[in-house]
C-alpha atoms as a PDB file:
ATOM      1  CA  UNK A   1     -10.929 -28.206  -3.440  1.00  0.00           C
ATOM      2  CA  UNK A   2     -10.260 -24.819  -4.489  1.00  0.00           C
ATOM      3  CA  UNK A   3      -7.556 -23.011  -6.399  1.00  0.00           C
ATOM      4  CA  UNK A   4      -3.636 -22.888  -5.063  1.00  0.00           C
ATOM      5  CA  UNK A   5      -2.502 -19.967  -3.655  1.00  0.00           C
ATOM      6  CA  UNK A   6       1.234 -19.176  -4.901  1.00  0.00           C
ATOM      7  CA  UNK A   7       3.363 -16.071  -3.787  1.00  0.00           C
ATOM      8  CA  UNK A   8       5.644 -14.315  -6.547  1.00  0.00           C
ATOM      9  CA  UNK A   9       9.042 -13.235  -5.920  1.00  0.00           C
ATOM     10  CA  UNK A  10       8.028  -9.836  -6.087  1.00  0.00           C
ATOM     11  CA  UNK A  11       5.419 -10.095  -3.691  1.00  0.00           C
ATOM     12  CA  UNK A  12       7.415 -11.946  -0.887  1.00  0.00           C
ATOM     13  CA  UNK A  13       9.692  -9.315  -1.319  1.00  0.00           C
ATOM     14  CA  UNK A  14       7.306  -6.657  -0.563  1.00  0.00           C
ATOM     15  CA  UNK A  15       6.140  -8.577   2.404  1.00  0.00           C
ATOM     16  CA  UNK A  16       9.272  -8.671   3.785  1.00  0.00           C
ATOM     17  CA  UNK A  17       9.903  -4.952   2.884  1.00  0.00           C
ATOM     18  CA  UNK A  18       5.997  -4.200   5.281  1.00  0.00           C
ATOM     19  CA  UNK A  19       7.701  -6.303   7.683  1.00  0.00           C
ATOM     20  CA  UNK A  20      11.158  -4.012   7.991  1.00  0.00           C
ATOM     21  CA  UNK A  21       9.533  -0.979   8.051  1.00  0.00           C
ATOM     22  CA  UNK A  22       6.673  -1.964  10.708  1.00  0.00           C
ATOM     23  CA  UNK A  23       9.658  -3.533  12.744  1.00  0.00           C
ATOM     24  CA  UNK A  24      10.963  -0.179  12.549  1.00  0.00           C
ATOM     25  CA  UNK A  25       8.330   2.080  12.905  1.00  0.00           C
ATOM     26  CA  UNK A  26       6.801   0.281  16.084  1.00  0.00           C
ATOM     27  CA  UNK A  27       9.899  -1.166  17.541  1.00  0.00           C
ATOM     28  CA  UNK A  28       7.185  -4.121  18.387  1.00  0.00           C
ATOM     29  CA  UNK A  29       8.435  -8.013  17.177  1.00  0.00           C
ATOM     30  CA  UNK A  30       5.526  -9.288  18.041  1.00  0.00           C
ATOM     31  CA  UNK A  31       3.107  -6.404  16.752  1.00  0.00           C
ATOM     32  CA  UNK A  32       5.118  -6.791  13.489  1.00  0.00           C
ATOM     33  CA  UNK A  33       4.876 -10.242  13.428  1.00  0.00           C
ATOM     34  CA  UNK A  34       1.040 -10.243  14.104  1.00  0.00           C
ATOM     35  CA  UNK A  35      -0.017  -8.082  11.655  1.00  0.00           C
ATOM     36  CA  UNK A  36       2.413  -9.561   8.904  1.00  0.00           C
ATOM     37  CA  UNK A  37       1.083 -13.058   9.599  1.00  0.00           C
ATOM     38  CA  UNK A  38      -2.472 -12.224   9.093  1.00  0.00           C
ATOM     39  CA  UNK A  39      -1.358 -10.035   5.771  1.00  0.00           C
ATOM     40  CA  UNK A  40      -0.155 -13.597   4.635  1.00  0.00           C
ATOM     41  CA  UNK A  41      -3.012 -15.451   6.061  1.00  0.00           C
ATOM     42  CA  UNK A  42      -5.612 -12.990   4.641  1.00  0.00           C
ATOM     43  CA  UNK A  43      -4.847 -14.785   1.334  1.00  0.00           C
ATOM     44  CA  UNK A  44      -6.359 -17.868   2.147  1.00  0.00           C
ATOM     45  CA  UNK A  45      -9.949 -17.231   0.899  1.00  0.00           C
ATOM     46  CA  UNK A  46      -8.747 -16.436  -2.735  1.00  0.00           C
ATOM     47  CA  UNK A  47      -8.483 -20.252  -3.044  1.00  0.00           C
ATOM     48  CA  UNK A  48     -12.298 -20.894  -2.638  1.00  0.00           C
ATOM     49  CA  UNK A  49     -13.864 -17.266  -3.906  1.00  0.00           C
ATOM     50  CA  UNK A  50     -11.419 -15.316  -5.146  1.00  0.00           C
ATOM     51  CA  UNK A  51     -13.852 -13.215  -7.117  1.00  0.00           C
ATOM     52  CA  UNK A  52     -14.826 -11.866  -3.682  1.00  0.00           C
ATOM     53  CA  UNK A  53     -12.444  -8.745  -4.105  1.00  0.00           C
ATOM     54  CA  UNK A  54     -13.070  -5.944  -6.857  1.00  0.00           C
ATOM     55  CA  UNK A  55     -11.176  -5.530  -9.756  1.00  0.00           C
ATOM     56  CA  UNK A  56      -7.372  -3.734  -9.840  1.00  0.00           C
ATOM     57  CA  UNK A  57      -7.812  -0.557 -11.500  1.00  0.00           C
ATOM     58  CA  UNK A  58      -4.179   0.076 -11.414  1.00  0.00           C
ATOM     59  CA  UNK A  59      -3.637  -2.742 -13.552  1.00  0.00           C
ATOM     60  CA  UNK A  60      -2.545  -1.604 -17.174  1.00  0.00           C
ATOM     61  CA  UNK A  61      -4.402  -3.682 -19.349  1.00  0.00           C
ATOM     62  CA  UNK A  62      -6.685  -5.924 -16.717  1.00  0.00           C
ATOM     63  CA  UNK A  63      -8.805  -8.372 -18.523  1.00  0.00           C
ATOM     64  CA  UNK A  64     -10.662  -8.952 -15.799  1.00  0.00           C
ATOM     65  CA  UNK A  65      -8.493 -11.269 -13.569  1.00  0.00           C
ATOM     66  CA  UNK A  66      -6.073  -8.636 -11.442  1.00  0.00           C
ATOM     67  CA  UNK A  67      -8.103  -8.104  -8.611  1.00  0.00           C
ATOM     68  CA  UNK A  68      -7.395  -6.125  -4.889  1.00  0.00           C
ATOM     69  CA  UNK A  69      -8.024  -5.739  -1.698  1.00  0.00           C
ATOM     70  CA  UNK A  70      -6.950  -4.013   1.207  1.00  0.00           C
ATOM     71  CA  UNK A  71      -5.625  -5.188   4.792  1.00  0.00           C
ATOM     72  CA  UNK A  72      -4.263  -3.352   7.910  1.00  0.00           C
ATOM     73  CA  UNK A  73      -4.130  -0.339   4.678  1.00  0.00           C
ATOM     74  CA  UNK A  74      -1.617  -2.794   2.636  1.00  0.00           C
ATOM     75  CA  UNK A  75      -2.980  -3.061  -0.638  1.00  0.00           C
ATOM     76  CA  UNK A  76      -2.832  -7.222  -1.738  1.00  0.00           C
ATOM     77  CA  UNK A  77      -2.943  -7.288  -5.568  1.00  0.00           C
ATOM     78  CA  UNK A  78      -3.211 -10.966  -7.315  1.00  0.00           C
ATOM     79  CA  UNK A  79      -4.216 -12.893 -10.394  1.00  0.00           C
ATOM     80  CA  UNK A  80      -6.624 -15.114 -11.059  1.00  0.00           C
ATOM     81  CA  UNK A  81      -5.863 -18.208 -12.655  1.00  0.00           C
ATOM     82  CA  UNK A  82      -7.433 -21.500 -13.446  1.00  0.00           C
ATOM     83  CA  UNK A  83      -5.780 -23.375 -11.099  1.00  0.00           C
ATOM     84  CA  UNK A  84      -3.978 -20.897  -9.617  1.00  0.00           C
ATOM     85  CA  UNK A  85      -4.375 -17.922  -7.980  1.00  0.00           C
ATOM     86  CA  UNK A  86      -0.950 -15.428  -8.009  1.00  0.00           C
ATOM     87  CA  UNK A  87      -0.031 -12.695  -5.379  1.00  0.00           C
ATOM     88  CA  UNK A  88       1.322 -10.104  -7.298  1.00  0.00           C
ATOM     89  CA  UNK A  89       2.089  -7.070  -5.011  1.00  0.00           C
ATOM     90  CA  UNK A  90       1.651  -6.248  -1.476  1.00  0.00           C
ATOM     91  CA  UNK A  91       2.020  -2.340  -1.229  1.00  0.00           C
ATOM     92  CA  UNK A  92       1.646   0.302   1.658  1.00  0.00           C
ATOM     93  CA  UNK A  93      -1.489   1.814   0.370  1.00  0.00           C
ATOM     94  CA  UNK A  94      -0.958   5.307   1.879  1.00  0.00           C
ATOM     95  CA  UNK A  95       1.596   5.908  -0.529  1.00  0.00           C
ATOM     96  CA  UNK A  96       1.164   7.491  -4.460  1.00  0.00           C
ATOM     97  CA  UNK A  97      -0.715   5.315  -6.625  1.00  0.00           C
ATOM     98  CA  UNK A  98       1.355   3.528  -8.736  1.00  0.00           C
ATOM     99  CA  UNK A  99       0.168   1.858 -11.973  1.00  0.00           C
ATOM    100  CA  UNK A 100       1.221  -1.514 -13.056  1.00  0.00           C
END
């Protein structure tokens, strides 16, 4: 059994910000909603290896568990917990660098 995958407030929020502004920019419901649902669904291997992904070096003061990866160029930052693991941001990853 691995580790339980849990969504901040901040993050859902930014998910549904990707999916107004694809909705937008492609004019596509179903494109939108494709490539949203697999941002969501990308998640789903944290719970068994979620040291797969490298470390967030945008991340003021990492200590080793804020890790990233990238998906359809959305950048997925989380935490790794115990128990847990914690999506912490999902950003457009063609915009400026932004530490955290």
């Amino acid at each position: 059994m691995g580790r339980k995958i849990i969504w901040t407030h901040w993050a859902e929020a930014d998910l549904n910000q990707a999916f107004l502004y694809l909705l937008e920019e492609s004019k596509s419901i179903e494109t939108t909603t494709r490539v949203i649902t697999e941002i969501h669904n990308s998640v789903n291997i944290l719970a068994t290896d979620p040291e797969i992904y490298k470390l967030d070096t945008l991340k003021r003061g990492n200590k080793g568990n804020v890790r990233v990866y990238e998906k359809f160029s959305y950048r997925i930052s989380y935490l790794v917990e115990e128990n847990a693991v914690y999506i912490l941001r999902v950003r457009y990853a063609r915009k400026e660098p932004l530490e955290y």
